[in-house]
PDB file of N, CA and C in Angstrom:
ATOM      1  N   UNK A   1      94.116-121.608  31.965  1.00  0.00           N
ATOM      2  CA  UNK A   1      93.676-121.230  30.638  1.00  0.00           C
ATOM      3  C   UNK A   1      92.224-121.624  30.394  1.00  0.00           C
ATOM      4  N   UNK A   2      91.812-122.976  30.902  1.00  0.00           N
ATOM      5  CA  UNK A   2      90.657-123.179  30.654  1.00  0.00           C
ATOM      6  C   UNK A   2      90.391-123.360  29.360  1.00  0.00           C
ATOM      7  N   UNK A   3      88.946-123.489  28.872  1.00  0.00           N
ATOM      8  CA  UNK A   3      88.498-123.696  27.577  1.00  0.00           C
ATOM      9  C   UNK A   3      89.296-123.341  26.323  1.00  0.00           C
ATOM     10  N   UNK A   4      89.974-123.877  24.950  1.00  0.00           N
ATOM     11  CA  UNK A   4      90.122-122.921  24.294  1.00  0.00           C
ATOM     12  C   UNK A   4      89.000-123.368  23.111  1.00  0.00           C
ATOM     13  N   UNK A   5      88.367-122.513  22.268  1.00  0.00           N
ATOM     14  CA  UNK A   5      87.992-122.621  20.990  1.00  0.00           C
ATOM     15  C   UNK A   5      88.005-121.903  19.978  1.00  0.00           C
ATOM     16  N   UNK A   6      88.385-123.166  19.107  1.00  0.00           N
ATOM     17  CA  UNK A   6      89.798-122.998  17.696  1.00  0.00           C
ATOM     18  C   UNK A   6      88.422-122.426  16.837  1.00  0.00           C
ATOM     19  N   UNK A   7      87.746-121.904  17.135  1.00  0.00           N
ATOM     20  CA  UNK A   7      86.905-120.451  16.129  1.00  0.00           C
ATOM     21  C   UNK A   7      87.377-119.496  16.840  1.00  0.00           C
ATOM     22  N   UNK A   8      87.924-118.989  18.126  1.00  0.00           N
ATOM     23  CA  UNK A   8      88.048-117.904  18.731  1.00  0.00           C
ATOM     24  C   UNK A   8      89.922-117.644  18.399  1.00  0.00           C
ATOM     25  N   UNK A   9      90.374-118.444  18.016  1.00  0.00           N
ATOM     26  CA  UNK A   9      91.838-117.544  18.035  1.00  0.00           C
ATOM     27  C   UNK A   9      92.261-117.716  16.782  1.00  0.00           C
ATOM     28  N   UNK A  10      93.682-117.440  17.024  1.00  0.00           N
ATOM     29  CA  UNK A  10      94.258-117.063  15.534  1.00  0.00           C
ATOM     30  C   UNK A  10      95.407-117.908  15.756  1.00  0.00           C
ATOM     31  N   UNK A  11      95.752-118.730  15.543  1.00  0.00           N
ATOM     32  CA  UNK A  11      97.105-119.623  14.741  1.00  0.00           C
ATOM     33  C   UNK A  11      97.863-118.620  15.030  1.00  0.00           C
ATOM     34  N   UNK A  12      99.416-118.634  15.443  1.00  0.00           N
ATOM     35  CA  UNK A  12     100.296-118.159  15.290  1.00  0.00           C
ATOM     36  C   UNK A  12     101.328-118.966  13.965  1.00  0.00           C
ATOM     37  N   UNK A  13     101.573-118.413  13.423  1.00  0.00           N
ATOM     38  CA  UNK A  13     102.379-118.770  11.903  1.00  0.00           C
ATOM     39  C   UNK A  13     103.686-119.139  12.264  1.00  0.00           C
ATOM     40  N   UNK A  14     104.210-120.035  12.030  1.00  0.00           N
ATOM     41  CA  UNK A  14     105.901-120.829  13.012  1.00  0.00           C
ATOM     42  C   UNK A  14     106.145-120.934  11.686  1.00  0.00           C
ATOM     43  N   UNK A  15     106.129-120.454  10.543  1.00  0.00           N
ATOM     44  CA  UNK A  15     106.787-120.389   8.744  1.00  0.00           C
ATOM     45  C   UNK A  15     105.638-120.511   8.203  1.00  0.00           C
ATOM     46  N   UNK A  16     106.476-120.439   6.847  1.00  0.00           N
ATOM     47  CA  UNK A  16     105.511-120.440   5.650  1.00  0.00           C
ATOM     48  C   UNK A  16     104.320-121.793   5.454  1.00  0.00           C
ATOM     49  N   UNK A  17     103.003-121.449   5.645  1.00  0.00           N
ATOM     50  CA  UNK A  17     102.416-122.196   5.791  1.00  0.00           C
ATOM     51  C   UNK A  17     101.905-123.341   6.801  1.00  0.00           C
ATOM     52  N   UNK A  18     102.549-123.175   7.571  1.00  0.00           N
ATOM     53  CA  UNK A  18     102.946-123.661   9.059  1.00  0.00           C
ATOM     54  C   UNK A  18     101.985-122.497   9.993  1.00  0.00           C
ATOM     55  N   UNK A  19     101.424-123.188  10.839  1.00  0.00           N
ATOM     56  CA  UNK A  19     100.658-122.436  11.949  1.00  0.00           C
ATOM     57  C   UNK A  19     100.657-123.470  13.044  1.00  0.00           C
ATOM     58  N   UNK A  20     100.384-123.022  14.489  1.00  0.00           N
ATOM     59  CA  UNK A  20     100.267-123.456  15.750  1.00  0.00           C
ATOM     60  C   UNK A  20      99.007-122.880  16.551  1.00  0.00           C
ATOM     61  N   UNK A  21      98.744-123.811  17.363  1.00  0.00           N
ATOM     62  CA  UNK A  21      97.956-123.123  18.513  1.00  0.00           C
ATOM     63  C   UNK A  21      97.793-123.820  19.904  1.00  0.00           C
ATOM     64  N   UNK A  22      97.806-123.494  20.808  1.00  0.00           N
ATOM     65  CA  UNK A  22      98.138-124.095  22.145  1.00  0.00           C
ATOM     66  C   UNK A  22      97.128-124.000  23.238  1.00  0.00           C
ATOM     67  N   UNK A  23      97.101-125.050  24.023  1.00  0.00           N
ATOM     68  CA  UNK A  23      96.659-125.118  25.157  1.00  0.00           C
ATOM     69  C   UNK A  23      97.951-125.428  26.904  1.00  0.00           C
ATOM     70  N   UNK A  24      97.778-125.011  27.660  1.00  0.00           N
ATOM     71  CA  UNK A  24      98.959-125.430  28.521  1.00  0.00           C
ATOM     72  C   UNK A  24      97.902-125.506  29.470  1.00  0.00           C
ATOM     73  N   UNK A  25      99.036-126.139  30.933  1.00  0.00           N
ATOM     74  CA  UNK A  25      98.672-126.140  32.082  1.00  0.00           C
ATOM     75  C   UNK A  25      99.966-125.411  32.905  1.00  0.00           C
ATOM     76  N   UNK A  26     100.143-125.270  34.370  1.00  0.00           N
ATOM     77  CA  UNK A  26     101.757-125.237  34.892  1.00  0.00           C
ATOM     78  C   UNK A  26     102.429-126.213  34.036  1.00  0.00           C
ATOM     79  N   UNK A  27     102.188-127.705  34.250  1.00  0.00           N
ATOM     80  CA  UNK A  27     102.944-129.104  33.690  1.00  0.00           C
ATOM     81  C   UNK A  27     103.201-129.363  32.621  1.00  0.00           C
ATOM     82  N   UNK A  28     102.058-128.883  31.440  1.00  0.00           N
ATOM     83  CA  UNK A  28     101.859-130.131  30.471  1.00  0.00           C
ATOM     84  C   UNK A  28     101.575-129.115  29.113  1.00  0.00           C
ATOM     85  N   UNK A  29     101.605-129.509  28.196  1.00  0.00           N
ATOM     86  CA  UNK A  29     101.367-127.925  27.285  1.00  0.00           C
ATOM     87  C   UNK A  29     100.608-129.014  26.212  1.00  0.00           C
ATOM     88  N   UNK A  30      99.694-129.401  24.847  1.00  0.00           N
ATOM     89  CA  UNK A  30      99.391-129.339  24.048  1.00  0.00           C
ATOM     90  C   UNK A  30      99.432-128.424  23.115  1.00  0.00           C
ATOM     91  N   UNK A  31      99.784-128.952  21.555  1.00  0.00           N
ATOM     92  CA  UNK A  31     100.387-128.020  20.781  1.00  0.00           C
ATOM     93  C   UNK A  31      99.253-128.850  19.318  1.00  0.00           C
ATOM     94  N   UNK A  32      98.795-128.019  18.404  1.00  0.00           N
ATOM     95  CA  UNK A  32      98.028-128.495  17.185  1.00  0.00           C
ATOM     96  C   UNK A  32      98.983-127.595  16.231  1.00  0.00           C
ATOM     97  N   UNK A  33      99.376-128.280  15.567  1.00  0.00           N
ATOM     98  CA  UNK A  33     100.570-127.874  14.470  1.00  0.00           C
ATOM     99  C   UNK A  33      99.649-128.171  12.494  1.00  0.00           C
ATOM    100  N   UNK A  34      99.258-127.266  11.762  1.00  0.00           N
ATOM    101  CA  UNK A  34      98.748-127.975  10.632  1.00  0.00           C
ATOM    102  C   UNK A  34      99.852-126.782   9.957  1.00  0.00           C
ATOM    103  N   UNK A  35     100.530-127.903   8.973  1.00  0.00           N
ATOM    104  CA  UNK A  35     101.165-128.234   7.829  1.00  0.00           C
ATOM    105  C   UNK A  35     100.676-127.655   6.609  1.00  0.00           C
ATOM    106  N   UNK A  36     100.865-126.761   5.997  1.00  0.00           N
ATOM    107  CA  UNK A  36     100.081-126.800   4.434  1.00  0.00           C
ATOM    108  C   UNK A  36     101.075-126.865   3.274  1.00  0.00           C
ATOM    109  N   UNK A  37     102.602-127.165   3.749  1.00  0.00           N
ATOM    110  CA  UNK A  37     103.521-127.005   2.580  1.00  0.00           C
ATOM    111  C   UNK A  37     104.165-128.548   1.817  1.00  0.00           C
ATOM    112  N   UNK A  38     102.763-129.785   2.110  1.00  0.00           N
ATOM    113  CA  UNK A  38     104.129-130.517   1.672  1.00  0.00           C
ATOM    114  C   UNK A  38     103.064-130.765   0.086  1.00  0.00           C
ATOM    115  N   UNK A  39     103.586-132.213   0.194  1.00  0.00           N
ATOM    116  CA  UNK A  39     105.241-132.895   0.454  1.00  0.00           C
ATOM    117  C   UNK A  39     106.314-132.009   0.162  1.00  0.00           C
ATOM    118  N   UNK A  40     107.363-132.374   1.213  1.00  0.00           N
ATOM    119  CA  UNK A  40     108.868-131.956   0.460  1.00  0.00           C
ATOM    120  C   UNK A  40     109.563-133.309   0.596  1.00  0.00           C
ATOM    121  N   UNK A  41     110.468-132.247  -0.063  1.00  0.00           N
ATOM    122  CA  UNK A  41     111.111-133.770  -0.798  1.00  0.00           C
ATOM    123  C   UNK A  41     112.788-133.655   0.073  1.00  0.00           C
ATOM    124  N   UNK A  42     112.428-133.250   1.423  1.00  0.00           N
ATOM    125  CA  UNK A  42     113.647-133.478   2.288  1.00  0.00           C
ATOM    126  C   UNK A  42     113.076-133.263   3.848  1.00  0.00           C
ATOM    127  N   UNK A  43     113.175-133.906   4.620  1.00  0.00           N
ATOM    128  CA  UNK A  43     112.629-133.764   6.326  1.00  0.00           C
ATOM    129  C   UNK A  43     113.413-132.203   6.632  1.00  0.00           C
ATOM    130  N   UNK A  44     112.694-131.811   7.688  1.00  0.00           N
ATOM    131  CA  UNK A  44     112.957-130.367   8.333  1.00  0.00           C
ATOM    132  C   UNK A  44     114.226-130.775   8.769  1.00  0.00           C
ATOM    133  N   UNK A  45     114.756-129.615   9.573  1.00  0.00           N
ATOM    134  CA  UNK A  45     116.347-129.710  10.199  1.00  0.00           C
ATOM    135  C   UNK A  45     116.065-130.470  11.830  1.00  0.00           C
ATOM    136  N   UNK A  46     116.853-131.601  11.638  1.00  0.00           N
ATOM    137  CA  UNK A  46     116.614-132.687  13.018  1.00  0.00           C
ATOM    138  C   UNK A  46     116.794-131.441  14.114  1.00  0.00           C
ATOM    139  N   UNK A  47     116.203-131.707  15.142  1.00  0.00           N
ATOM    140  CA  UNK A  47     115.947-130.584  16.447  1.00  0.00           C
ATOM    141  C   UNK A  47     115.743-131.463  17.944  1.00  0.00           C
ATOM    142  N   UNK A  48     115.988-130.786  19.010  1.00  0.00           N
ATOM    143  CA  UNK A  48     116.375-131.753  20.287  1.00  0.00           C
ATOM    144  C   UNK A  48     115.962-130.714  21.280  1.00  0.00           C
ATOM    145  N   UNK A  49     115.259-131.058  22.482  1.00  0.00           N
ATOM    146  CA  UNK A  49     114.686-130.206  23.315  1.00  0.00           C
ATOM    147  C   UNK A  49     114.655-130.958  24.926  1.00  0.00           C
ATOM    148  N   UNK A  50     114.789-130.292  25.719  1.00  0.00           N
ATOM    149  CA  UNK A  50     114.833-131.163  26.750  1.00  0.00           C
ATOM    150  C   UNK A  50     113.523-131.674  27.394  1.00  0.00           C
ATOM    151  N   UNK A  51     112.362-131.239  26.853  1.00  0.00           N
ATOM    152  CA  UNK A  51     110.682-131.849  27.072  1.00  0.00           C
ATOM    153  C   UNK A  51     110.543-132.971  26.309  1.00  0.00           C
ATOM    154  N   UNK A  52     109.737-133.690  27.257  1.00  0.00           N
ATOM    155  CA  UNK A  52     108.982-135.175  26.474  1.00  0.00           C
ATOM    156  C   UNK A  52     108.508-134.648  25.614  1.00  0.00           C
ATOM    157  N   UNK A  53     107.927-135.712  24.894  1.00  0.00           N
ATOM    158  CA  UNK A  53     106.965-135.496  23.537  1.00  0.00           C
ATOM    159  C   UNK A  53     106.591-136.326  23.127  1.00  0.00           C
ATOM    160  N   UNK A  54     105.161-136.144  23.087  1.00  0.00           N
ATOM    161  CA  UNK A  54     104.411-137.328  22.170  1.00  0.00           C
ATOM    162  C   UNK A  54     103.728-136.792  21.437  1.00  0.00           C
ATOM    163  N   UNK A  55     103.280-137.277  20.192  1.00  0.00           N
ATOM    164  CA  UNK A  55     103.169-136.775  18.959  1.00  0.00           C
ATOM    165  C   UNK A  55     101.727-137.769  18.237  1.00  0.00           C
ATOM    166  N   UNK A  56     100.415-137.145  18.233  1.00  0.00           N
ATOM    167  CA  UNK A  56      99.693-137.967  17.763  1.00  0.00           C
ATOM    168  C   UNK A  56      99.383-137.284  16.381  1.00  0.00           C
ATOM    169  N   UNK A  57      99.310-138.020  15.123  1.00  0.00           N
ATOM    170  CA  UNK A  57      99.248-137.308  13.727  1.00  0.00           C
ATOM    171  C   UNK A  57      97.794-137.817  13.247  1.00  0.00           C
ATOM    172  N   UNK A  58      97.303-136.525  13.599  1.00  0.00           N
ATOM    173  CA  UNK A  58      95.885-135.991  13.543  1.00  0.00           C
ATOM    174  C   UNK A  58      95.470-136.823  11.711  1.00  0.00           C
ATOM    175  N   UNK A  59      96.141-136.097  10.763  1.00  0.00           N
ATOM    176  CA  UNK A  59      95.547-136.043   9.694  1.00  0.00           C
ATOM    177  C   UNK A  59      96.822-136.090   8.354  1.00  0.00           C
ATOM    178  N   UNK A  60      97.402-136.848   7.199  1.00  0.00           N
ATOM    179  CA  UNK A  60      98.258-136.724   6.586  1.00  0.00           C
ATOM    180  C   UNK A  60      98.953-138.043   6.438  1.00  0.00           C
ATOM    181  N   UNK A  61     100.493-137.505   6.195  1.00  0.00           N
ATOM    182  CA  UNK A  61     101.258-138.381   6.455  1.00  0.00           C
ATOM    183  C   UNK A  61     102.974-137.789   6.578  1.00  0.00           C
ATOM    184  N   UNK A  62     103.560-138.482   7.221  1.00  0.00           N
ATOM    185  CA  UNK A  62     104.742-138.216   7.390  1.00  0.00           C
ATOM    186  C   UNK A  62     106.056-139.049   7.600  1.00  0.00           C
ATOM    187  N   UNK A  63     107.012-138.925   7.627  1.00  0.00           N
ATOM    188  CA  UNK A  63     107.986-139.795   7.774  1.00  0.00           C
ATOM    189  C   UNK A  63     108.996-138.991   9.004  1.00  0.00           C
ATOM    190  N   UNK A  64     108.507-139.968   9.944  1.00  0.00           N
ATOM    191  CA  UNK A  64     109.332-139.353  11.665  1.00  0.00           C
ATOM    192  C   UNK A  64     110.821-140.319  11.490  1.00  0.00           C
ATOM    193  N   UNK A  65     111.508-138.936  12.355  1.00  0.00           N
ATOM    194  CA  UNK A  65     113.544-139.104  12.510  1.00  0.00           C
ATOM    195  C   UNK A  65     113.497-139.216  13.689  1.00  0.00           C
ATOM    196  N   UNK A  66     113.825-140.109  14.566  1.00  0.00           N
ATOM    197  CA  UNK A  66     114.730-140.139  15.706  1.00  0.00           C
ATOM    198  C   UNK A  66     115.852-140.759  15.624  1.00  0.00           C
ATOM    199  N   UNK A  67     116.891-140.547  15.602  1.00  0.00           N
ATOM    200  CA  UNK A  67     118.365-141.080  15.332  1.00  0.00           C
ATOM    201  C   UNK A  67     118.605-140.840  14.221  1.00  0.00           C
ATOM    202  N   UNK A  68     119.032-142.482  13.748  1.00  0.00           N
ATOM    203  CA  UNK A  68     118.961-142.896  12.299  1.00  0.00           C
ATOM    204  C   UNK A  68     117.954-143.408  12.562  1.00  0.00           C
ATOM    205  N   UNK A  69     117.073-143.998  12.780  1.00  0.00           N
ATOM    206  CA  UNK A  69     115.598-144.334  12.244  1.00  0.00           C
ATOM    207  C   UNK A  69     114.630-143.672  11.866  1.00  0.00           C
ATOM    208  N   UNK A  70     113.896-144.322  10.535  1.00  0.00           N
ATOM    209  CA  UNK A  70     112.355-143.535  10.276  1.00  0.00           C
ATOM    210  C   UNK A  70     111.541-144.651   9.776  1.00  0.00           C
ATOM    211  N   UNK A  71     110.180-143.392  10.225  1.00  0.00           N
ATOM    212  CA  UNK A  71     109.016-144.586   9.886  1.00  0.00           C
ATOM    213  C   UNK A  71     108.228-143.793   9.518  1.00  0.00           C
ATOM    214  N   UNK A  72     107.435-144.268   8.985  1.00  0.00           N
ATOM    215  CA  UNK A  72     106.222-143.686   7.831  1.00  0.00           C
ATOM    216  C   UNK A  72     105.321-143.426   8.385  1.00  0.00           C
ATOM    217  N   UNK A  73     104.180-142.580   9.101  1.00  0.00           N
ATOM    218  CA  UNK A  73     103.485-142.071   9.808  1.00  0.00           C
ATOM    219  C   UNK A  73     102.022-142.188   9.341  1.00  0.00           C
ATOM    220  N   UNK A  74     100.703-141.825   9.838  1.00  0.00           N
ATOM    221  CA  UNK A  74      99.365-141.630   9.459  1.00  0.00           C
ATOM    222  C   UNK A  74      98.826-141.214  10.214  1.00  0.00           C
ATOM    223  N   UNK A  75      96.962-141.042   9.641  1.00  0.00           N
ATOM    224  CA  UNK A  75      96.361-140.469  10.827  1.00  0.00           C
ATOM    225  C   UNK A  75      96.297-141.760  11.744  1.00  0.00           C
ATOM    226  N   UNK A  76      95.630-141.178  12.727  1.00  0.00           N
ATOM    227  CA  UNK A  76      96.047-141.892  14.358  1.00  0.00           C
ATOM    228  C   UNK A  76      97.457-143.274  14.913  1.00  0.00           C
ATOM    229  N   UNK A  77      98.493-142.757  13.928  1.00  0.00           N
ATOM    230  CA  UNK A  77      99.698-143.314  14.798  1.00  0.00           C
ATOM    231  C   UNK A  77      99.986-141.893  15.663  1.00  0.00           C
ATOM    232  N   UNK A  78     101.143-142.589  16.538  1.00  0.00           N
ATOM    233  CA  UNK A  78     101.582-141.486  17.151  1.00  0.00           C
ATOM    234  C   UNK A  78     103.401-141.905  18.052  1.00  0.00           C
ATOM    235  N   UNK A  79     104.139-141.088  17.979  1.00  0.00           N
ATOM    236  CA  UNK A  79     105.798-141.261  18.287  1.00  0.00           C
ATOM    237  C   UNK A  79     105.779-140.351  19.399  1.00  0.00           C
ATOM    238  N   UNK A  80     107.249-140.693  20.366  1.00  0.00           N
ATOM    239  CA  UNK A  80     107.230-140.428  21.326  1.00  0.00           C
ATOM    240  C   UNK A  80     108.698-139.468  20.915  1.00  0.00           C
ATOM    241  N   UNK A  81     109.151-139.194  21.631  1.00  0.00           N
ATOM    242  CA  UNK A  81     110.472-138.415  21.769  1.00  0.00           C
ATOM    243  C   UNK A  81     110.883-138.006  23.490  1.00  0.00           C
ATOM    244  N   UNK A  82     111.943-139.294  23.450  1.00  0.00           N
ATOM    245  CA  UNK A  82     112.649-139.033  25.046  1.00  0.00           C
ATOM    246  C   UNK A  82     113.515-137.447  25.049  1.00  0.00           C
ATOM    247  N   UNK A  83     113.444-136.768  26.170  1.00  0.00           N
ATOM    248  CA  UNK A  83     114.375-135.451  26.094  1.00  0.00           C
ATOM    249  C   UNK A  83     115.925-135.423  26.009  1.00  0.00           C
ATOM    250  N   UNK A  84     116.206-134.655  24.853  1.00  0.00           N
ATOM    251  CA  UNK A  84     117.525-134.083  24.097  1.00  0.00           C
ATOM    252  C   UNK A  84     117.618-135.251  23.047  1.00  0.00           C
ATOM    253  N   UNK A  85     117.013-135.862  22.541  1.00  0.00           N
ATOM    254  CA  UNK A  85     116.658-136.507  21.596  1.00  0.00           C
ATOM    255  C   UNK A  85     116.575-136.080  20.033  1.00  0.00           C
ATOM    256  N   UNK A  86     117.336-135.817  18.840  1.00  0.00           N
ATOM    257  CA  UNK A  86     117.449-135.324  17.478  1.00  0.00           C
ATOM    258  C   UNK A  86     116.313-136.186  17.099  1.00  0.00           C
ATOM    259  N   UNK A  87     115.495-135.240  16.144  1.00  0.00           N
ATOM    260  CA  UNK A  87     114.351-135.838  16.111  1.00  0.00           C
ATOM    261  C   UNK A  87     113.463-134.834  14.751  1.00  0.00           C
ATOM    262  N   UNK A  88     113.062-135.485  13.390  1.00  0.00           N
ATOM    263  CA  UNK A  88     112.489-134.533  12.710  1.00  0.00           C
ATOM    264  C   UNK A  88     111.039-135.131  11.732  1.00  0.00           C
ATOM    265  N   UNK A  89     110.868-134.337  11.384  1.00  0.00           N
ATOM    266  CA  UNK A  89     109.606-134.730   9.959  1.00  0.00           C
ATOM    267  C   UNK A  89     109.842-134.802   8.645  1.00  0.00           C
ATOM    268  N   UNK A  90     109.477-135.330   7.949  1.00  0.00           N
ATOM    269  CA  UNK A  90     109.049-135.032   6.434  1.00  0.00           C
ATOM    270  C   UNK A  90     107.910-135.194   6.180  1.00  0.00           C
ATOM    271  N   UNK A  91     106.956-134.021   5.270  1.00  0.00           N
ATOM    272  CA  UNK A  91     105.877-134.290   5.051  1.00  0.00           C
ATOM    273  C   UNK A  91     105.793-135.363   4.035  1.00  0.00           C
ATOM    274  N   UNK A  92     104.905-135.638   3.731  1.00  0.00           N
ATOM    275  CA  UNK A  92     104.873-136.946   2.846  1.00  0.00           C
ATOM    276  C   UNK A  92     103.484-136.514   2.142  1.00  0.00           C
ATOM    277  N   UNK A  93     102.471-135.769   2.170  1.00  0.00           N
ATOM    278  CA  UNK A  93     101.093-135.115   2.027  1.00  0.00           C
ATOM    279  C   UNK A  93     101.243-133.386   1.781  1.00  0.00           C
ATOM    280  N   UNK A  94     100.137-133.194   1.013  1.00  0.00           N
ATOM    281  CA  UNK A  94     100.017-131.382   1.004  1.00  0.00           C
ATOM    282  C   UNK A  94      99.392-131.109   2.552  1.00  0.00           C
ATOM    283  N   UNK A  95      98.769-131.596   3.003  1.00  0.00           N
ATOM    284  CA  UNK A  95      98.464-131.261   4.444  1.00  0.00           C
ATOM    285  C   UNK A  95      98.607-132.040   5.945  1.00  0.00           C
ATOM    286  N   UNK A  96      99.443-132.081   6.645  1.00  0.00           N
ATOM    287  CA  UNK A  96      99.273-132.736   7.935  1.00  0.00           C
ATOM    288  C   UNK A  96      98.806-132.075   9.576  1.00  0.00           C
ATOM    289  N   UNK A  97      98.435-132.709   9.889  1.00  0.00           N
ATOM    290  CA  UNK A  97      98.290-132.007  11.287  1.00  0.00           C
ATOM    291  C   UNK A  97      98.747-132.846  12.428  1.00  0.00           C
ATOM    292  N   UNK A  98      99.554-132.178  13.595  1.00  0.00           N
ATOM    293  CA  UNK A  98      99.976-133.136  14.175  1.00  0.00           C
ATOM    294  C   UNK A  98      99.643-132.166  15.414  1.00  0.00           C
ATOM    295  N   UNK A  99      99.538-133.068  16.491  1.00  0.00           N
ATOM    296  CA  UNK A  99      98.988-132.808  17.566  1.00  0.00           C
ATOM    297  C   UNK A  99     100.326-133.079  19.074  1.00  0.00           C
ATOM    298  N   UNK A 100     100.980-132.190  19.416  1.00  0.00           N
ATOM    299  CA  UNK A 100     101.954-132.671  20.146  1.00  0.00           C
ATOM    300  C   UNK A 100     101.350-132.307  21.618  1.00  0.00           C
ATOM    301  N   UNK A 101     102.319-133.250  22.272  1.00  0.00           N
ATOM    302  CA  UNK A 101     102.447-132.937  24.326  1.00  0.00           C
ATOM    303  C   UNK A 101     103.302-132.989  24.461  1.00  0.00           C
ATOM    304  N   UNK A 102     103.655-132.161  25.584  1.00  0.00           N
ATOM    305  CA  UNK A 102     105.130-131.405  26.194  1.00  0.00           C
ATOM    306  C   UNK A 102     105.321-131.506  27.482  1.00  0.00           C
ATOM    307  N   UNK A 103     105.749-132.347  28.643  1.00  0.00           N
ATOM    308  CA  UNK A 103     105.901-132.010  29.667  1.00  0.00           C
ATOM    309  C   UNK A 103     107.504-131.888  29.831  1.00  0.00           C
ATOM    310  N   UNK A 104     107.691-130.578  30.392  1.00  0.00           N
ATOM    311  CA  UNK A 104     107.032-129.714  31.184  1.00  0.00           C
ATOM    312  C   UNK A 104     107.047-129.079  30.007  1.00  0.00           C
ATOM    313  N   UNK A 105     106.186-127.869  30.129  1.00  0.00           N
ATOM    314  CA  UNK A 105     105.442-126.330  29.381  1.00  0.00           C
ATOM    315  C   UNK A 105     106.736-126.113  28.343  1.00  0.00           C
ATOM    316  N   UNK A 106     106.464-125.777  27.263  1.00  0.00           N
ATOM    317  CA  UNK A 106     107.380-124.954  26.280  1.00  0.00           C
ATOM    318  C   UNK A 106     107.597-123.950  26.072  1.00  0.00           C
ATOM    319  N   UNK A 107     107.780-123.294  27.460  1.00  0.00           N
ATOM    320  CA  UNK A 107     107.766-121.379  27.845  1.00  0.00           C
ATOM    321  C   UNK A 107     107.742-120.522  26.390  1.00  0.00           C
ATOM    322  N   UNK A 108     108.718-121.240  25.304  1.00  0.00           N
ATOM    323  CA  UNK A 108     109.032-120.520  24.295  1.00  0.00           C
ATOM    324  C   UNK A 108     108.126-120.190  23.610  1.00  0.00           C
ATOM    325  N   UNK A 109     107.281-121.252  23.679  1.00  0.00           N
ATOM    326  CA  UNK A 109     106.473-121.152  22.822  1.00  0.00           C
ATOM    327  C   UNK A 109     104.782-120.318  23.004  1.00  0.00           C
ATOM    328  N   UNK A 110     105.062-119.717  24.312  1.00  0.00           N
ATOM    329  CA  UNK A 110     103.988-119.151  25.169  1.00  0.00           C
ATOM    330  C   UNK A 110     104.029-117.514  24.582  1.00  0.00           C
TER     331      UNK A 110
END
């Protein structure tokens, strides 16, 4: 893929207010996720995938689910997620951005 620059493409829209945009390799995928719908006042639907994930939160705030645990999020923390792992957000801010990694690649999301 090489270079990307975020003046040259277009966000793909993953919901209302919700956009993505990606970089991959064969291995490893990076994902920039910005948020424009919160706060809500309930976390998304917990979700489980068989790729790692680490999660650095660019800008906002949030409250991360793995299990039963949560924790209150900011810019530059960042959570991990072992694979098949239930795992979700709540915004906590009108805007967040979170910055994820995926090994291996998230075909789906290609």
């Amino acid at each position: 893929m090489g270079t990307i620059k975020r003046s040259e493409i277009t966000p793909v829209e993953i919901g209302p207010k919700r956009t993505r945009y990606l970089a991959y390799t064969d291995n490893l995928m990076v994902v920039a996720i910005d948020f424009e719908d919160g706060p809500t006042s309930e976390p998304d639907p917990p979700h489980a995938h068989p790729h790692e994930q680490i999660t650095y939160v660019e800008s906002g705030e949030v409250l991360f689910f793995l299990g039963n645990e949560s924790t209150q999020l900011g810019p530059g923390d960042m959570f991990t997620v072992p694979p098949n792992q239930p795992h979700s957000i709540q915004l906590l801010t009108k805007h967040v951005r979170l910055i994820d990694s995926f090994t291996p690649v998230r075909e789906e999301f290609i």
